[in-house]
PDB file of N, CA and C in Angstrom:
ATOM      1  N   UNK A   1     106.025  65.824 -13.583  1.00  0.00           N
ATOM      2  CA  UNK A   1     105.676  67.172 -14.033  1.00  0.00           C
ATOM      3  C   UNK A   1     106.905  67.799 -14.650  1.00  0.00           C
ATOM      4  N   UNK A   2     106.991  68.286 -15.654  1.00  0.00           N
ATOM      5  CA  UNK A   2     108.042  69.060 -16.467  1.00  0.00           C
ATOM      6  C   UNK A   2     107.336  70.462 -16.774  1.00  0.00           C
ATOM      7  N   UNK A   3     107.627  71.830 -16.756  1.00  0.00           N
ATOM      8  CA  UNK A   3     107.747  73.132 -16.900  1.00  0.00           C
ATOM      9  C   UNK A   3     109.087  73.728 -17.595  1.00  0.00           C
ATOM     10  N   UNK A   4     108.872  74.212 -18.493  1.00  0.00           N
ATOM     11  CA  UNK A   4     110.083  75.227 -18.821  1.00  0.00           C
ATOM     12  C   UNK A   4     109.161  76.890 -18.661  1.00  0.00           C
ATOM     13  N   UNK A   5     110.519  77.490 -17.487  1.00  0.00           N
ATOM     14  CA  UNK A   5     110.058  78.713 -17.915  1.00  0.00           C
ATOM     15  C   UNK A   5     111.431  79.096 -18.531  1.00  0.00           C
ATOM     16  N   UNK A   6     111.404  80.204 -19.460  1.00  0.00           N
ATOM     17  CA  UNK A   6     112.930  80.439 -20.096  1.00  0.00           C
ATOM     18  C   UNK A   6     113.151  81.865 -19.193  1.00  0.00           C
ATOM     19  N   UNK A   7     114.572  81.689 -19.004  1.00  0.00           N
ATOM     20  CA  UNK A   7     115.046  83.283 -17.898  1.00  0.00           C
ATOM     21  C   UNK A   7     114.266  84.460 -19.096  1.00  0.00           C
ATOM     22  N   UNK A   8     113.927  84.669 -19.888  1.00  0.00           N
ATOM     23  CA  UNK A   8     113.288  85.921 -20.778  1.00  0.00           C
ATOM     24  C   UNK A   8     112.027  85.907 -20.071  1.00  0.00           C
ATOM     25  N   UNK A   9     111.297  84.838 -20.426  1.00  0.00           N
ATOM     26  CA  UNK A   9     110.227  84.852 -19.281  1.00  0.00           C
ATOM     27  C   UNK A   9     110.003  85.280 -18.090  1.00  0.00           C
ATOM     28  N   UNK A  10     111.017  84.795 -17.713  1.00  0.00           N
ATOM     29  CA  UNK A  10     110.704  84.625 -16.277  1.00  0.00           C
ATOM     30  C   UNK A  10     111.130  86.189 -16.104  1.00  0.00           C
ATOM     31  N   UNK A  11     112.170  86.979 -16.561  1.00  0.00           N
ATOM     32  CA  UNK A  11     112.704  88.382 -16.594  1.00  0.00           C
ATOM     33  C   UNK A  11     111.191  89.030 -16.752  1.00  0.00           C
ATOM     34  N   UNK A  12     110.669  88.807 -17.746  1.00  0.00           N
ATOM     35  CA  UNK A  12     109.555  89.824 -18.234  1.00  0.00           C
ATOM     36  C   UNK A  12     108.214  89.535 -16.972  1.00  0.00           C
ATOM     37  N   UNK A  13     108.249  88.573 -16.375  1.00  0.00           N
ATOM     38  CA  UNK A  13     107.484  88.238 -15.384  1.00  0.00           C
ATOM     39  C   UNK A  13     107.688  89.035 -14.051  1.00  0.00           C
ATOM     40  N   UNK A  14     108.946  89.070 -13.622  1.00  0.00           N
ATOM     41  CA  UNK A  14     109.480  90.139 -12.614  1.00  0.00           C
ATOM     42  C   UNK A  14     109.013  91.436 -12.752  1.00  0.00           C
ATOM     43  N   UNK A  15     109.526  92.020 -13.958  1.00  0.00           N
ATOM     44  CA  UNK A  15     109.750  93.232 -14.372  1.00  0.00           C
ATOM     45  C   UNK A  15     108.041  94.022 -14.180  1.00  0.00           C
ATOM     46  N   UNK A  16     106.930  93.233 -15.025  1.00  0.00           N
ATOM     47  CA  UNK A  16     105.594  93.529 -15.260  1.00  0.00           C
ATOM     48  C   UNK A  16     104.631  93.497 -13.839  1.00  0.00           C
ATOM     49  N   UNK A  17     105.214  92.444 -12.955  1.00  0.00           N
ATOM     50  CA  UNK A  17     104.226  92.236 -11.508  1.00  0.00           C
ATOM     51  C   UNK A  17     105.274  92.362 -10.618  1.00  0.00           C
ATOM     52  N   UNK A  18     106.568  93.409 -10.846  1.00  0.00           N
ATOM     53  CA  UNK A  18     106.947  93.606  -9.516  1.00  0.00           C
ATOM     54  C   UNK A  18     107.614  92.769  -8.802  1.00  0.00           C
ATOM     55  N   UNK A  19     108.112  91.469  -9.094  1.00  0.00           N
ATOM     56  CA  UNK A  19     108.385  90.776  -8.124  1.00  0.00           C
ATOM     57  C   UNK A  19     109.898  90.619  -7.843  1.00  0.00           C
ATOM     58  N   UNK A  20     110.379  90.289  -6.474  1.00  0.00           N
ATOM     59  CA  UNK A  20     111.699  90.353  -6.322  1.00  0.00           C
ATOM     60  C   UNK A  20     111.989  89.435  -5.993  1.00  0.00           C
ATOM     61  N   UNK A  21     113.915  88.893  -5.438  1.00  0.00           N
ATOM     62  CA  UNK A  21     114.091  87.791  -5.375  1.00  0.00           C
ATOM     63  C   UNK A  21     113.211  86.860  -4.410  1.00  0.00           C
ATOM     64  N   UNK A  22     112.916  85.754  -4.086  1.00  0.00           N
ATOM     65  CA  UNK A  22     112.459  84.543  -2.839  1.00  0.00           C
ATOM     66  C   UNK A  22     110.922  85.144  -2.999  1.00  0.00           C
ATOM     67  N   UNK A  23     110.474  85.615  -3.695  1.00  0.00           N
ATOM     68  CA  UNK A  23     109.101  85.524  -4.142  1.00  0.00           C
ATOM     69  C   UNK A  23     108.014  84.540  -4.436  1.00  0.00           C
ATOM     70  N   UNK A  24     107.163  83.989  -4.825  1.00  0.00           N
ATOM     71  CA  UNK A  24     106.643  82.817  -5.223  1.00  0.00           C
ATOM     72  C   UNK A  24     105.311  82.951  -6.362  1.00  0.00           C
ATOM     73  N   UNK A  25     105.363  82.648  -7.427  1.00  0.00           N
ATOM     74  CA  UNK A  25     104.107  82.691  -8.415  1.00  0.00           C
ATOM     75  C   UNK A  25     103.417  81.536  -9.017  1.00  0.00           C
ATOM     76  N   UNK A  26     102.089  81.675  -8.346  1.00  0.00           N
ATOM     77  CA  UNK A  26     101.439  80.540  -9.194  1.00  0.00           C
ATOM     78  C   UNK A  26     100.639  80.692 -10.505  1.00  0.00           C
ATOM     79  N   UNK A  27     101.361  79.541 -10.840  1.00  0.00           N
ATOM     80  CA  UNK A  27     100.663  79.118 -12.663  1.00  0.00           C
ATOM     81  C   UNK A  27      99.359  78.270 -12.530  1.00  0.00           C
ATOM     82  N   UNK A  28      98.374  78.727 -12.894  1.00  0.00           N
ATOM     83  CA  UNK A  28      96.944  77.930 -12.977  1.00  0.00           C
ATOM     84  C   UNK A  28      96.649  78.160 -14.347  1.00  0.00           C
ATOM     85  N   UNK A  29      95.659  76.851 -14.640  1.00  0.00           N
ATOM     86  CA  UNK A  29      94.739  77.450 -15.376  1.00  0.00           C
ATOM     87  C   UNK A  29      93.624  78.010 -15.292  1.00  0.00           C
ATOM     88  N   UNK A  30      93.425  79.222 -16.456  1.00  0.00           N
ATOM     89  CA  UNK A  30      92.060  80.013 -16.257  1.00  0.00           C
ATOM     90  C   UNK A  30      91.136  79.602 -17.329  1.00  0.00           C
ATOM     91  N   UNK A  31      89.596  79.476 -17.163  1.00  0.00           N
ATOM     92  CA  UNK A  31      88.596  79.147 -17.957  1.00  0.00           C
ATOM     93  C   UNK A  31      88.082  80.538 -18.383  1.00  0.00           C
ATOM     94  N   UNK A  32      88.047  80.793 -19.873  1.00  0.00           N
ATOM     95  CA  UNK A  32      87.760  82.034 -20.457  1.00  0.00           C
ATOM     96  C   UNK A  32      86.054  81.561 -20.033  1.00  0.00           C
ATOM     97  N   UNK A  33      85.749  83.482 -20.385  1.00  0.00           N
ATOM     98  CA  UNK A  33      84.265  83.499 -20.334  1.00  0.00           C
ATOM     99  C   UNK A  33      84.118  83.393 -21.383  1.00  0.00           C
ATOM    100  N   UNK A  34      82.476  84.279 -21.714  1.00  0.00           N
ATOM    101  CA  UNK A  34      81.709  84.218 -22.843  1.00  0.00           C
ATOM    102  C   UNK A  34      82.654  84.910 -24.523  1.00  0.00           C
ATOM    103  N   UNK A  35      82.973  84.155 -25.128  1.00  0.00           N
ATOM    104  CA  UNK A  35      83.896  84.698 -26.272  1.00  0.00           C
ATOM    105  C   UNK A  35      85.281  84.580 -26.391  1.00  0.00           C
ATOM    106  N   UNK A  36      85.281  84.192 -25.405  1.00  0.00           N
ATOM    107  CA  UNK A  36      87.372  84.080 -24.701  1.00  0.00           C
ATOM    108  C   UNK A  36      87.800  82.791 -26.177  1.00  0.00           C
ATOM    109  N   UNK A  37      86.960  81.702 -26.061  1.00  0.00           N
ATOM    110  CA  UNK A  37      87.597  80.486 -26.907  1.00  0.00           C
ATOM    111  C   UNK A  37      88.123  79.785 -26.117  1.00  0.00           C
ATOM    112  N   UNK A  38      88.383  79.870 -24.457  1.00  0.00           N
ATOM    113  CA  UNK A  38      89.059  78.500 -23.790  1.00  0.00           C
ATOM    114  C   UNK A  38      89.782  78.933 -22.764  1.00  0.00           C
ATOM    115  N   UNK A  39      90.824  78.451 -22.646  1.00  0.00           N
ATOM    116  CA  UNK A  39      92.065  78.602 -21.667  1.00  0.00           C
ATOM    117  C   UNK A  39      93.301  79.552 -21.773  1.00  0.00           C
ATOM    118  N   UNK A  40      93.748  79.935 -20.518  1.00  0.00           N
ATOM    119  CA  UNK A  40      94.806  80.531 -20.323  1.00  0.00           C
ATOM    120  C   UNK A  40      95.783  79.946 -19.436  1.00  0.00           C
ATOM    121  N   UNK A  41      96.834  81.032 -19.303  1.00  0.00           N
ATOM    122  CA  UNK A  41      97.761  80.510 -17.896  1.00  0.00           C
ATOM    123  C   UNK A  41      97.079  82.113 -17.234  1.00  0.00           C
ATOM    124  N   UNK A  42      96.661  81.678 -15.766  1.00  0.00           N
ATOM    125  CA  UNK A  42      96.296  82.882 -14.717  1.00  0.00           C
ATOM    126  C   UNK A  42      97.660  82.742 -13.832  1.00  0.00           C
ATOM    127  N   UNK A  43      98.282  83.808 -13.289  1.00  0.00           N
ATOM    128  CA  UNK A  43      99.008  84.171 -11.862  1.00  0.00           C
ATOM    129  C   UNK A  43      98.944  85.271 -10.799  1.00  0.00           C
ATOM    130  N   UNK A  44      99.365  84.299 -10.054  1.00  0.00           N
ATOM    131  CA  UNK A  44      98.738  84.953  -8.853  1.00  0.00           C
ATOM    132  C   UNK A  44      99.657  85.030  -7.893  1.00  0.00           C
ATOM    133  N   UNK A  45     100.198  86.254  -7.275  1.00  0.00           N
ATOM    134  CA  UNK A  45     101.070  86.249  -6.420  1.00  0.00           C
ATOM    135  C   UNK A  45     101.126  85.683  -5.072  1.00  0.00           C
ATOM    136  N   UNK A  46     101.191  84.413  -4.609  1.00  0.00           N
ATOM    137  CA  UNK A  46     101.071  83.886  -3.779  1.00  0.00           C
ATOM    138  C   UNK A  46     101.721  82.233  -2.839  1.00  0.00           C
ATOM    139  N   UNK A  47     101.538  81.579  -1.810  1.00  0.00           N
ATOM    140  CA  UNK A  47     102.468  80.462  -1.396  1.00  0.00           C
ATOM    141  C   UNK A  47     101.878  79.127  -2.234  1.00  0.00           C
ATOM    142  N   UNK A  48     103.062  78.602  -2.442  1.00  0.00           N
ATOM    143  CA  UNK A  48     102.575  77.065  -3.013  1.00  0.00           C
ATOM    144  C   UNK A  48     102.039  76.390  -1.998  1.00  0.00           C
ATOM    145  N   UNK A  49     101.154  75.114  -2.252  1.00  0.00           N
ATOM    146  CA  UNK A  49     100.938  74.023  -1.531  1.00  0.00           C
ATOM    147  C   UNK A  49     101.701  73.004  -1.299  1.00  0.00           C
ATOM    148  N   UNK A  50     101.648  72.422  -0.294  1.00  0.00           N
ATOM    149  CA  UNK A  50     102.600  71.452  -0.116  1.00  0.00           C
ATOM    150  C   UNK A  50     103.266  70.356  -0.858  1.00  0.00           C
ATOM    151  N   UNK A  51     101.802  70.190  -1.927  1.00  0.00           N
ATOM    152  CA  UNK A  51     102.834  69.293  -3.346  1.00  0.00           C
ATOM    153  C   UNK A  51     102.564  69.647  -4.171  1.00  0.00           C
ATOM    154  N   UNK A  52     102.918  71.291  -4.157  1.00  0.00           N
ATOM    155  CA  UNK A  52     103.081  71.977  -5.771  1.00  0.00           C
ATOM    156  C   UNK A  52     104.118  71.402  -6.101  1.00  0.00           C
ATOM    157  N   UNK A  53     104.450  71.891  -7.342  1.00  0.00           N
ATOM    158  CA  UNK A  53     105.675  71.490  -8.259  1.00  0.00           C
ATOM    159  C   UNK A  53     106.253  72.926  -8.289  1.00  0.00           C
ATOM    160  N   UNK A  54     107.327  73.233  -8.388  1.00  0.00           N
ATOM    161  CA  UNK A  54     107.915  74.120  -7.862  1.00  0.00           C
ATOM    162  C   UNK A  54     109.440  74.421  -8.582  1.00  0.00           C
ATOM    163  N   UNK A  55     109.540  75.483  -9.604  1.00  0.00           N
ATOM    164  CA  UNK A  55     110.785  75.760 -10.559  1.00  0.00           C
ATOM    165  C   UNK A  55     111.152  77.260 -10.532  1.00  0.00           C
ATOM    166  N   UNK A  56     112.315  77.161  -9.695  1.00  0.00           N
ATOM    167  CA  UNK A  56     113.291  78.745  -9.517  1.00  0.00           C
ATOM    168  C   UNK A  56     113.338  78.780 -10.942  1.00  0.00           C
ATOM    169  N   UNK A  57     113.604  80.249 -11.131  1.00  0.00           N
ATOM    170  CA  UNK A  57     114.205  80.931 -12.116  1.00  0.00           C
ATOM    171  C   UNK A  57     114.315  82.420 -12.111  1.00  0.00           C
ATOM    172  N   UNK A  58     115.716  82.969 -12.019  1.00  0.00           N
ATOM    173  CA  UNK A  58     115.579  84.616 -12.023  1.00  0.00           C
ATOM    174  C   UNK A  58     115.626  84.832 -10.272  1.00  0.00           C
ATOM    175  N   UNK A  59     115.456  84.005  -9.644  1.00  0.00           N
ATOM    176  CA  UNK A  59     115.346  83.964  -8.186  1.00  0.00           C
ATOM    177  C   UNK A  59     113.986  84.276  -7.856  1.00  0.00           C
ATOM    178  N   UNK A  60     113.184  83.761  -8.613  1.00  0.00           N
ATOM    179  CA  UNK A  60     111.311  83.871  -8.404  1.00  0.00           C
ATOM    180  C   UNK A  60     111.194  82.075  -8.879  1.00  0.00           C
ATOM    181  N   UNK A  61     110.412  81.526  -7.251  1.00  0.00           N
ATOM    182  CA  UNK A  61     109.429  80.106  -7.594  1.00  0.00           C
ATOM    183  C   UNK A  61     108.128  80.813  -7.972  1.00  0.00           C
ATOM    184  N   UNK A  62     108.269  79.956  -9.586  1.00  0.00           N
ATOM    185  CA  UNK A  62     107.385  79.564 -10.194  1.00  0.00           C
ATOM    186  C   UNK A  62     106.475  78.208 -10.059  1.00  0.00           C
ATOM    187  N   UNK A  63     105.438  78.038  -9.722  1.00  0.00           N
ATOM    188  CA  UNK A  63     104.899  76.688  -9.080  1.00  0.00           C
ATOM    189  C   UNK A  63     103.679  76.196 -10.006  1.00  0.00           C
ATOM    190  N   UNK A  64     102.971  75.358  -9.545  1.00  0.00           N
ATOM    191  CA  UNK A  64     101.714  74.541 -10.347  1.00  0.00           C
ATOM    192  C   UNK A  64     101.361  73.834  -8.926  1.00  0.00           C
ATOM    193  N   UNK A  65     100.084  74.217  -8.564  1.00  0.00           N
ATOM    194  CA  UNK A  65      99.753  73.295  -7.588  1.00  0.00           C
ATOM    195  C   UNK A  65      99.014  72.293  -8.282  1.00  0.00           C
ATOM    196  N   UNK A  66      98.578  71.254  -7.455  1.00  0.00           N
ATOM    197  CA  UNK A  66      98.156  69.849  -8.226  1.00  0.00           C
ATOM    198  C   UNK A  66      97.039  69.982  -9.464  1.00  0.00           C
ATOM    199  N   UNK A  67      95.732  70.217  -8.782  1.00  0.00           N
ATOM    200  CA  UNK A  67      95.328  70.646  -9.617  1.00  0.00           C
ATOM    201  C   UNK A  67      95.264  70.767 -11.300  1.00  0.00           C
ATOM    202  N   UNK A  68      96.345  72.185 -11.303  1.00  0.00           N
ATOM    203  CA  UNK A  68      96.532  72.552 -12.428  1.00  0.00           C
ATOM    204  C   UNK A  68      97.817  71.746 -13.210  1.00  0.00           C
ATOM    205  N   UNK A  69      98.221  70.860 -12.770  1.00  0.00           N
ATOM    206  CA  UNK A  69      99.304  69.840 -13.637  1.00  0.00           C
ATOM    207  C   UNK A  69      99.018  69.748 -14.515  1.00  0.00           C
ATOM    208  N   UNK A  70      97.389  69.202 -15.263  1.00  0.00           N
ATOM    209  CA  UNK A  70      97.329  68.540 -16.140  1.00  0.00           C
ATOM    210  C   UNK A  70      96.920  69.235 -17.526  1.00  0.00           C
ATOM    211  N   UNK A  71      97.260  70.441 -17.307  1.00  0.00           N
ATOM    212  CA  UNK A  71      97.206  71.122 -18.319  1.00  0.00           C
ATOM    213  C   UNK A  71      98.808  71.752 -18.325  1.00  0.00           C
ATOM    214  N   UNK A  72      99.553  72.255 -17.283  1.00  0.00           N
ATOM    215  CA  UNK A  72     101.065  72.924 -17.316  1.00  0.00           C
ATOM    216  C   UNK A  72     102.161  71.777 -17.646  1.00  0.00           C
ATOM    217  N   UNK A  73     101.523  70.561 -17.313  1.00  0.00           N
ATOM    218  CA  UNK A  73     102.639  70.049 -17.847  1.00  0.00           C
ATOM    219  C   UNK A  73     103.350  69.642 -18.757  1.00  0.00           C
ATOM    220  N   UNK A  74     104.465  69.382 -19.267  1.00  0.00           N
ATOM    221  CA  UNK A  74     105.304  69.540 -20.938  1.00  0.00           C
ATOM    222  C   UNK A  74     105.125  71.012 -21.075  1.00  0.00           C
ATOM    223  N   UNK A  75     104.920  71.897 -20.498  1.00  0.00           N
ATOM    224  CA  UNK A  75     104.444  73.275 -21.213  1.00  0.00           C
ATOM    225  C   UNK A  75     105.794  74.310 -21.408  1.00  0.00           C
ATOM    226  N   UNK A  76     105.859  74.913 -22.309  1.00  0.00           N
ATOM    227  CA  UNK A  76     107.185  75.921 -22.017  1.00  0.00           C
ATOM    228  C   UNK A  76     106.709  77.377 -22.226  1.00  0.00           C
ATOM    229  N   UNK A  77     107.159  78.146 -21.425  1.00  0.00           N
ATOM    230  CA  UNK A  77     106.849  79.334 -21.471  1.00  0.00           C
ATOM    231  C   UNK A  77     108.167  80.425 -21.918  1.00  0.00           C
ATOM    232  N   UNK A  78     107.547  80.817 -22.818  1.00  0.00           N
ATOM    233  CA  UNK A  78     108.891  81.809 -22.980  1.00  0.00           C
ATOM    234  C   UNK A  78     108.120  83.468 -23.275  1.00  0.00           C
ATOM    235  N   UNK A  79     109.625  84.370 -23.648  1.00  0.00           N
ATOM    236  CA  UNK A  79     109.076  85.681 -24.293  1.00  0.00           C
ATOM    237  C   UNK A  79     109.855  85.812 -25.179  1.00  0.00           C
ATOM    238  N   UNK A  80     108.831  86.651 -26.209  1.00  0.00           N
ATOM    239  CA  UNK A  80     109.890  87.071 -27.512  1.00  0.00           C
ATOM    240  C   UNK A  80     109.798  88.801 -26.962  1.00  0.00           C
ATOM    241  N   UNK A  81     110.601  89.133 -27.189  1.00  0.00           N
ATOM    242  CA  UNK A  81     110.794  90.836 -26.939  1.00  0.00           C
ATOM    243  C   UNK A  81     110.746  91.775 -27.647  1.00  0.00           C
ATOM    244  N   UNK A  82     110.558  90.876 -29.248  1.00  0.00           N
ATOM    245  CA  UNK A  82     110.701  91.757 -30.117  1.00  0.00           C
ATOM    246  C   UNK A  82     109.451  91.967 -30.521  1.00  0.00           C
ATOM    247  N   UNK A  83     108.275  91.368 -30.332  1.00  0.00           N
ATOM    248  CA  UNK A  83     106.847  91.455 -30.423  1.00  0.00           C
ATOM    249  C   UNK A  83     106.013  91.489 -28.987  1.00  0.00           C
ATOM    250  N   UNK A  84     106.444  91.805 -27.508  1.00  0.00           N
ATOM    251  CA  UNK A  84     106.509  91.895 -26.620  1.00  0.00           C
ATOM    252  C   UNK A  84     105.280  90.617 -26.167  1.00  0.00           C
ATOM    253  N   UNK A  85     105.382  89.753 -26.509  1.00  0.00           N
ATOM    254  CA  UNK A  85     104.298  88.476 -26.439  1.00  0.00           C
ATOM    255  C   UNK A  85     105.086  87.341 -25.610  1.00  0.00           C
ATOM    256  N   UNK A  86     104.247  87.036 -24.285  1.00  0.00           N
ATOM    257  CA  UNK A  86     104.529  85.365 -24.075  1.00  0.00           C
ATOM    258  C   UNK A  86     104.004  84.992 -24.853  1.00  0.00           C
ATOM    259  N   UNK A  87     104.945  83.280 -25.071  1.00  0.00           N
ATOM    260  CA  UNK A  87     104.252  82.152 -25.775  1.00  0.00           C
ATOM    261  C   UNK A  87     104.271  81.140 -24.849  1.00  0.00           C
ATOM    262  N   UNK A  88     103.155  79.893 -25.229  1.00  0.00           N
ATOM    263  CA  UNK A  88     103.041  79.197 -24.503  1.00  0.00           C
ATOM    264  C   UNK A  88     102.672  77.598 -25.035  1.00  0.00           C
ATOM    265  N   UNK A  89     104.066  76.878 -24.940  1.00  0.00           N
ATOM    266  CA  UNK A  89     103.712  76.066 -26.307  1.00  0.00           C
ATOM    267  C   UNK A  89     103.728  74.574 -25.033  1.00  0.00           C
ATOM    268  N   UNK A  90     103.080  73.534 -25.706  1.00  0.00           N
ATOM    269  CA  UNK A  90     103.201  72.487 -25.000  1.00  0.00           C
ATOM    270  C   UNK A  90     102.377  71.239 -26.111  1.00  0.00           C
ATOM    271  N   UNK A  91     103.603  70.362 -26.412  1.00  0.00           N
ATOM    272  CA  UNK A  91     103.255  69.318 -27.316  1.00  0.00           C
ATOM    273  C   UNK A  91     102.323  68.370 -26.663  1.00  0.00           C
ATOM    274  N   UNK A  92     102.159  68.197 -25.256  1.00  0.00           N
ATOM    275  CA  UNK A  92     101.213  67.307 -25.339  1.00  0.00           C
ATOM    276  C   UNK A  92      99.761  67.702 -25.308  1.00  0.00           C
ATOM    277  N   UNK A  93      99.485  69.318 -25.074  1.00  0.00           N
ATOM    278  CA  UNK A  93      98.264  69.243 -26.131  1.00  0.00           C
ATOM    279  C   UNK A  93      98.325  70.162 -27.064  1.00  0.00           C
ATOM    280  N   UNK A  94      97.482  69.782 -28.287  1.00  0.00           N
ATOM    281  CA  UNK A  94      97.621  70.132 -29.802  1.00  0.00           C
ATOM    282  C   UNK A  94      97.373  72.223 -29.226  1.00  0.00           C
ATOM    283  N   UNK A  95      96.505  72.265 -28.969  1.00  0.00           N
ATOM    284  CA  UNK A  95      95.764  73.533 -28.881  1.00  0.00           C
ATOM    285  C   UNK A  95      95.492  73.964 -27.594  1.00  0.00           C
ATOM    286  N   UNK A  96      96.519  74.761 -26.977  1.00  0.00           N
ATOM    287  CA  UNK A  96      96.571  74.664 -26.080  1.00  0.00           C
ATOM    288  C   UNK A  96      95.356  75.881 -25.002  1.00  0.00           C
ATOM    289  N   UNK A  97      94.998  76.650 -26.637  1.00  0.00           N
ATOM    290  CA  UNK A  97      93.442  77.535 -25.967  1.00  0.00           C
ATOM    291  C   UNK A  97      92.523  76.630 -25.973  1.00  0.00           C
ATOM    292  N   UNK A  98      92.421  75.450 -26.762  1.00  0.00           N
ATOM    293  CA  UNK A  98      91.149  74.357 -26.996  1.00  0.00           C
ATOM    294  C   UNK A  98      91.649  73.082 -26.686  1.00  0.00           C
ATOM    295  N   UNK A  99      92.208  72.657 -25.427  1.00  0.00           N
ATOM    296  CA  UNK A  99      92.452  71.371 -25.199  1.00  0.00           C
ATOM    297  C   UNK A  99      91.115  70.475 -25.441  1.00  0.00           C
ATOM    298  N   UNK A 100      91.794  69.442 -25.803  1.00  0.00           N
ATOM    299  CA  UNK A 100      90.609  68.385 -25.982  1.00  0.00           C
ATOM    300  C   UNK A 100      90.659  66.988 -24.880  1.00  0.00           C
TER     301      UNK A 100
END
């Protein structure tokens, strides 16, 4: 399993849900409803499982429980600040709202 979160990220992640140092956040994926077009990343303030995958940054674990690997992984998450947008890029799939 490989994750990048970038410290901008992970900053703008703190800042928006509050969270402080030895915290823990999970990365899932979410299935859009009717009109959505697909997938997201959902989080949820809460403990990993015993073989999440599991990446400090900012002094907040960021995790992926099993599960959701097979979409987070290769994935990088960053923020641009100047258009106040995460991005969420990951080469191993093309489209990452329309995995195939």
């Amino acid at each position: 399993m490989e994750l990048t979160i970038t410290p901008a990220a992970a900053h703008h992640y703190k800042d928006e849900m509050d969270l402080k140092e030895g915290d823990h956040l999970r990365l899932f994926v979410r299935i859009g409803g009717i009109g959505s077009g697909g997938f997201s990343i959902g989080v949820a303030k809460e403990k990993p499982e015993a073989e999440a995958y599991v990446l400090q940054e900012k002094g907040v674990s960021f995790f992926v429980n099993p599960q959701d690997k097979w979409y987070l992984d290769g994935m990088t998450i960053s923020y641009d600040k100047t258009i106040d947008l995460l991005q969420f890029e990951n080469p191993k799939i093309y489209d990452v709202i329309n995995p195939k």
